[in-house]
Structure formats: C-alpha cells, structure tokens
N, C-alpha and C. Protein backbone atom coordinates (compact mmCIF):
# COMPACT_ATOMS: atom_id res chain seq x y z
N UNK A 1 18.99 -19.68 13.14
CA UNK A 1 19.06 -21.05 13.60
C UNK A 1 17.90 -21.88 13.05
N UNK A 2 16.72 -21.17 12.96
CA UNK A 2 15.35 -21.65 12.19
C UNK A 2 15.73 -22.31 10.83
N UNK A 3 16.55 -21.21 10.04
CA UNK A 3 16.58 -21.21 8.69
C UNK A 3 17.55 -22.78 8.73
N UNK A 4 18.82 -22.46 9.47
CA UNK A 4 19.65 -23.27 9.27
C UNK A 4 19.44 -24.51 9.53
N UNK A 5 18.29 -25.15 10.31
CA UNK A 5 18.32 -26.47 10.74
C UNK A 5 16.59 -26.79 9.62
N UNK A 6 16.42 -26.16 8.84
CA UNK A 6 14.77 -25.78 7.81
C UNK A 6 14.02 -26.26 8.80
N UNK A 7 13.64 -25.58 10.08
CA UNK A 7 12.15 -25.62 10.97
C UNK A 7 11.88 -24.25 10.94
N UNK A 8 11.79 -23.65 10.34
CA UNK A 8 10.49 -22.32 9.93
C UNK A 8 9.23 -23.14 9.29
N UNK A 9 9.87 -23.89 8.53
CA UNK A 9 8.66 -23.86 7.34
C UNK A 9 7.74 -25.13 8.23
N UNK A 10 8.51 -26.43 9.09
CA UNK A 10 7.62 -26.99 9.67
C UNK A 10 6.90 -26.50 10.97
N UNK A 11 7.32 -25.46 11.92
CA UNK A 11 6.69 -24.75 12.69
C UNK A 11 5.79 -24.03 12.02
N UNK A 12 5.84 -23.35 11.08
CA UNK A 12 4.62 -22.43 10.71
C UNK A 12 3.57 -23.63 10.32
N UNK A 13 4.18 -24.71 9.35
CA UNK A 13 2.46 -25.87 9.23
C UNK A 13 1.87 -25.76 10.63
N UNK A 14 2.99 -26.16 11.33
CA UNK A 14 2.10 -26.75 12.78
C UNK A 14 1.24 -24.93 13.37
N UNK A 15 1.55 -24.28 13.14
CA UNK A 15 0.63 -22.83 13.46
C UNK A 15 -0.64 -23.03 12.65
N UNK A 16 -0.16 -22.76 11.51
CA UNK A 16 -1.18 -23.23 10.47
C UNK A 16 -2.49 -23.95 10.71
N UNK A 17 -1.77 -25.23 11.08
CA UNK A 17 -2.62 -26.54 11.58
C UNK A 17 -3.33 -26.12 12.54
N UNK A 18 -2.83 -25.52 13.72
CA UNK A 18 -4.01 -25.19 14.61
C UNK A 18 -4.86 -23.96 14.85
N UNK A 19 -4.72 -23.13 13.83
CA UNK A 19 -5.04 -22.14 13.15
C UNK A 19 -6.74 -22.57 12.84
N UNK A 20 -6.29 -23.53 11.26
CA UNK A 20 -7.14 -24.25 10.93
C UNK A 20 -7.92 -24.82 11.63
N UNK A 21 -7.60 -25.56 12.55
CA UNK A 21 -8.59 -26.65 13.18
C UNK A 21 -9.79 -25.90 14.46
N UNK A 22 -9.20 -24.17 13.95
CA UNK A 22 -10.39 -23.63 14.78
C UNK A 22 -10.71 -22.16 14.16
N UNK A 23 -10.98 -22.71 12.90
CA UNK A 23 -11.23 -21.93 11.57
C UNK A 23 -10.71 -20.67 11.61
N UNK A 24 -9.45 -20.53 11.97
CA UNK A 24 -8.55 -19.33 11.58
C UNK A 24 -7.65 -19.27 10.32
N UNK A 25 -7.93 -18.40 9.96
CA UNK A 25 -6.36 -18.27 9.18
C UNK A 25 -5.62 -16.81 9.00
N UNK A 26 -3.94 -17.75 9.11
CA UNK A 26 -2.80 -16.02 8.70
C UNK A 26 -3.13 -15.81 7.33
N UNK A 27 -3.38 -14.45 7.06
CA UNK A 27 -3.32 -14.02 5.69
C UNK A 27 -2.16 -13.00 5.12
N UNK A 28 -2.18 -12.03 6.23
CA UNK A 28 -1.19 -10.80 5.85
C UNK A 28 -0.96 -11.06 7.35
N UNK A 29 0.93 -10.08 7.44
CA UNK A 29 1.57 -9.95 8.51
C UNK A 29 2.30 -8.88 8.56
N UNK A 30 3.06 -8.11 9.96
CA UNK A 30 3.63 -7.26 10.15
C UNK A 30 4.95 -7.54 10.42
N UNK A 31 6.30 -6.92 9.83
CA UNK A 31 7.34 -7.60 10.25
C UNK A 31 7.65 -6.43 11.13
N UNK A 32 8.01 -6.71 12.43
CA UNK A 32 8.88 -5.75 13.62
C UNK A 32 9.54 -5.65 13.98
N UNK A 33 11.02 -5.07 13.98
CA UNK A 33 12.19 -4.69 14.65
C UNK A 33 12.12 -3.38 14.66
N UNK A 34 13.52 -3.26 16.05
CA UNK A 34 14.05 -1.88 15.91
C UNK A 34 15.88 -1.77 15.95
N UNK A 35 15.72 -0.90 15.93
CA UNK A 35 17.32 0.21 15.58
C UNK A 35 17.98 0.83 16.39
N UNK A 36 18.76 0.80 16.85
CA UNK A 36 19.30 2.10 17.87
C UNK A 36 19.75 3.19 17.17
N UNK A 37 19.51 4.46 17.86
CA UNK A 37 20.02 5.70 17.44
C UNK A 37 20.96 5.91 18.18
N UNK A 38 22.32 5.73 17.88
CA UNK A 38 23.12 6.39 18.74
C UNK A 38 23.29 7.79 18.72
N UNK A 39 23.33 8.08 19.98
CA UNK A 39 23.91 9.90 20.39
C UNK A 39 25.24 10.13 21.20
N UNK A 40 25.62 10.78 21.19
CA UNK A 40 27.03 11.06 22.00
C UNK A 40 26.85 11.17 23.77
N UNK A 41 27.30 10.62 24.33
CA UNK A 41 27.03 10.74 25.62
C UNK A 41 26.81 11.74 26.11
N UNK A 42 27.85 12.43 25.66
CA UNK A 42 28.13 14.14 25.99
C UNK A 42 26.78 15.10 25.69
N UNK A 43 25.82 14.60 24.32
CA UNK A 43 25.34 15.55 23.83
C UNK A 43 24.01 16.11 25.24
N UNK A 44 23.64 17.38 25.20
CA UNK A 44 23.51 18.15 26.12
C UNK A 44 22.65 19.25 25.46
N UNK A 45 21.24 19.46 25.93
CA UNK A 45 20.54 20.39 25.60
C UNK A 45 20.64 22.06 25.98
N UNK A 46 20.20 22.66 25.25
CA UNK A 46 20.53 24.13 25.24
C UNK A 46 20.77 24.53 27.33
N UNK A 47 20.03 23.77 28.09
CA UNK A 47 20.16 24.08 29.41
C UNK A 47 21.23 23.65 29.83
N UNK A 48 21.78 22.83 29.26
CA UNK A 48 23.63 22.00 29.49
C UNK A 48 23.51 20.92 30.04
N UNK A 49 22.06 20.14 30.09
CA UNK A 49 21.84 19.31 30.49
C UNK A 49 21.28 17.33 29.48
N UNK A 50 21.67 16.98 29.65
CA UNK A 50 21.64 15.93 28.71
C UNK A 50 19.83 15.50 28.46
N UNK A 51 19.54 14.86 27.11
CA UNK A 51 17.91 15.30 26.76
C UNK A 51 17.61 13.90 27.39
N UNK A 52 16.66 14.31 28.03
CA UNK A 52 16.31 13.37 29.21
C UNK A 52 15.08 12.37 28.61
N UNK A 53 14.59 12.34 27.45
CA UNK A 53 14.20 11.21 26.36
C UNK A 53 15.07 10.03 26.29
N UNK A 54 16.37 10.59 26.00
CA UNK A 54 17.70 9.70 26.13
C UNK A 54 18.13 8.51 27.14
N UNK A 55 18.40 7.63 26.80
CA UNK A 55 19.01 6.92 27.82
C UNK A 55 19.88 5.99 27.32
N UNK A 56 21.09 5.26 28.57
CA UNK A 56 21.96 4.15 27.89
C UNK A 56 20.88 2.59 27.67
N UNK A 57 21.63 1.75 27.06
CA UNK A 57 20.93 0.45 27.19
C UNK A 57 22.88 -0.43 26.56
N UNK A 58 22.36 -1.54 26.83
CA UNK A 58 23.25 -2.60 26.48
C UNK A 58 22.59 -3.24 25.68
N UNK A 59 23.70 -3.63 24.61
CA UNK A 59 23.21 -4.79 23.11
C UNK A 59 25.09 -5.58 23.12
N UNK A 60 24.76 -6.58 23.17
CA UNK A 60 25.71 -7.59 23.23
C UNK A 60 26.73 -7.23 24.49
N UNK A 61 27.93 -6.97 24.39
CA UNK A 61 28.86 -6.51 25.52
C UNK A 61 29.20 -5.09 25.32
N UNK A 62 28.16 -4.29 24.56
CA UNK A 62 28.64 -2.60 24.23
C UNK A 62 27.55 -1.94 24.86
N UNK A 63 27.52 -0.83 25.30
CA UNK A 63 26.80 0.21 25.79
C UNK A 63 26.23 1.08 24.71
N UNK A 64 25.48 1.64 24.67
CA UNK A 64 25.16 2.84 24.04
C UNK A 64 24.01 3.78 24.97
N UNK A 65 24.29 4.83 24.13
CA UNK A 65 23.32 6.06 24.85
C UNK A 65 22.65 6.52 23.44
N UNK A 66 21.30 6.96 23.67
CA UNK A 66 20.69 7.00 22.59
C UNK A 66 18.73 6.63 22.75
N UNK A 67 18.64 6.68 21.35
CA UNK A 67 16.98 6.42 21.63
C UNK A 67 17.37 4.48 20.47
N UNK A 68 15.70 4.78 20.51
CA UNK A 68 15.33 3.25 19.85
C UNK A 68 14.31 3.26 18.92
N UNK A 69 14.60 3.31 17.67
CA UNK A 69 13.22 3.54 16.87
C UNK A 69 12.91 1.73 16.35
N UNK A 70 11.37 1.60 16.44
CA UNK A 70 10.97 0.43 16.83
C UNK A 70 9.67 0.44 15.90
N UNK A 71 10.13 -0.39 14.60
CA UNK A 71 9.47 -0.49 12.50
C UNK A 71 8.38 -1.21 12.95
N UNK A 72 7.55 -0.88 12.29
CA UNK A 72 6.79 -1.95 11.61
C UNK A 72 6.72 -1.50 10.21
N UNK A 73 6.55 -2.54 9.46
CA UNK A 73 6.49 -3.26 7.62
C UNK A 73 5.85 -4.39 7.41
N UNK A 74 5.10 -3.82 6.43
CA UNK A 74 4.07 -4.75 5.92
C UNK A 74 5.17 -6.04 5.00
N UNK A 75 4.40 -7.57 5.63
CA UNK A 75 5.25 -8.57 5.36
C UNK A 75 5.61 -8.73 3.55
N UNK A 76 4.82 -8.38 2.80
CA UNK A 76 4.75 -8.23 1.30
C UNK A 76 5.30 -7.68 0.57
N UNK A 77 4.83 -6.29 0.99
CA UNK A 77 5.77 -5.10 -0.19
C UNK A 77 6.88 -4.60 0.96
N UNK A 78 6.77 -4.56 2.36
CA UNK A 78 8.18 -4.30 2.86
C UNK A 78 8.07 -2.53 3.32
N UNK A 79 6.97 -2.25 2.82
CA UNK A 79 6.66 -0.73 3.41
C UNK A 79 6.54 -0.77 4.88
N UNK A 80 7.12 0.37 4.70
CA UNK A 80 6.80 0.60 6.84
C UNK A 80 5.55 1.45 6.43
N UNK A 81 4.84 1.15 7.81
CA UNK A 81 3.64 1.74 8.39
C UNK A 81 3.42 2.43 9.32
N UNK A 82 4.71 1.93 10.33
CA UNK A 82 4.37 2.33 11.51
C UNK A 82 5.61 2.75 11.87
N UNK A 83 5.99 3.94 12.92
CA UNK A 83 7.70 4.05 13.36
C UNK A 83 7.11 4.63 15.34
N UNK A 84 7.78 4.06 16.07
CA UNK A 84 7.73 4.46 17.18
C UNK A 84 9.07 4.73 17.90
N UNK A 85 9.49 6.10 18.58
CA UNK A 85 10.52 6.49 19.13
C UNK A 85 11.16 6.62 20.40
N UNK A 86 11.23 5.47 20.85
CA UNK A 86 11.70 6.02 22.52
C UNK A 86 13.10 5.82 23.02
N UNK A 87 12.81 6.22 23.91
CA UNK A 87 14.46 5.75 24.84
C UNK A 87 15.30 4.35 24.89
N UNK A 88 16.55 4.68 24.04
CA UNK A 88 17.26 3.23 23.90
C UNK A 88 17.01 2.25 24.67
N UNK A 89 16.69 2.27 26.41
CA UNK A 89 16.44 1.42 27.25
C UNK A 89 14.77 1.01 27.28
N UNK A 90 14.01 1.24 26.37
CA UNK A 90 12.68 0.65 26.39
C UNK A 90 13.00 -0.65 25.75
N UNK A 91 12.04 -1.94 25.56
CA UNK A 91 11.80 -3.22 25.82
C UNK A 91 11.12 -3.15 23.72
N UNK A 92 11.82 -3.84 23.16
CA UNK A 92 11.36 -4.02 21.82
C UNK A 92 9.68 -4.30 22.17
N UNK A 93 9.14 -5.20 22.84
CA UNK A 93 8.33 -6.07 22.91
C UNK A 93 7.27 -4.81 23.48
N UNK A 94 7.57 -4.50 24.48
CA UNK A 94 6.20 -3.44 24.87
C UNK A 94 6.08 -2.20 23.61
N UNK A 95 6.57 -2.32 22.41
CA UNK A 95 5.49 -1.37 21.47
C UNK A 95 4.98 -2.07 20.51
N UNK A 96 5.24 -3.33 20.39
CA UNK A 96 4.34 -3.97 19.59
C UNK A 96 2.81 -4.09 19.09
N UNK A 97 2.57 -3.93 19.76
CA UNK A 97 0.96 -3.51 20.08
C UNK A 97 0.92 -2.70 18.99
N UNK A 98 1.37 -1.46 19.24
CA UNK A 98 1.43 0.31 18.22
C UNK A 98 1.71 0.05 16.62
N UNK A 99 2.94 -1.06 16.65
CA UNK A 99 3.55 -1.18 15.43
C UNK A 99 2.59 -2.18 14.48
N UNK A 100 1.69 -2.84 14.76
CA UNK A 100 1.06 -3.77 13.95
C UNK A 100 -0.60 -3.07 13.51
C-alpha cells in the first residue's frame, strides 16, 4: 500500500529528518520476517504423543499446526544472519530483538 500510493520514500525523509535533527543517522539495516513450517496435525513423537514445541496458529482464515521460523537479512547483500525457531503460535514481533 506504501509502494502503491509512493509514501515509503516520503516517510523515510521524514525519519531521516528527525534522525538528523538529533545527529543520528540509518546506515545499514536488518530485514525481518518469518515463515511457517507446516507439520501434520497428526504428527506424533516416538511416545505417541504430539511434539509439544508445536502448536496451531491462524494466518488469514486457515489454521495451521506447526512451528515459525523468524529471518533476519542483512538489508544489502540479502544474507541471513540470524534464524530463530519457535512455535507457530509465537508473536513475529517478540523475537526481534534476537534477529537484528
């Protein structure tokens, strides 16, 4: 929606701008998302019991069961740096911290 209406490029001046006006500046950045791993509902550890790392979460109107691996990549060359693994139902936002 950024791209489509071109306010990326005037929101970031205005970051910029007040960046500047208290002698900061962005130089390098981390880009962060994550992924779902889906697993089979069914799947079930050697005790017959389902791996309790696991959990469901919702993404749009679908369910899944599964974990959540959650990137960081350097904004430049696009290398990841960082990979963190948890339970599909953890919060993108609380590993941020880890990933940058």
């Amino acid at each position: 929606l950024l791209e489509k209406h071109e306010l990326a490029t005037g929101i970031l001046g205005v970051i910029n701008g007040y960046l500047g006006d208290r002698g900061l500046s962005l130089r390098q950045g981390t880009i962060v998302d994550a992924t779902l791993i889906h697993a089979p509902s069914s799947t079930k550890n050697k005790d017959g019991k389902r791996d309790p790392e696991m959990h469901q979460t919702k993404k749009g109107n679908q369910y899944y069961f599964g974990a959540k691996a959650h990137i960081g990549a350097d904004d430049e060359s696009g290398l990841v740096h960082s990979v963190v693994v948890t339970a599909a139902n953890v919060a993108d936002v609380t590993q941020v911290a880890k990933l940058l």
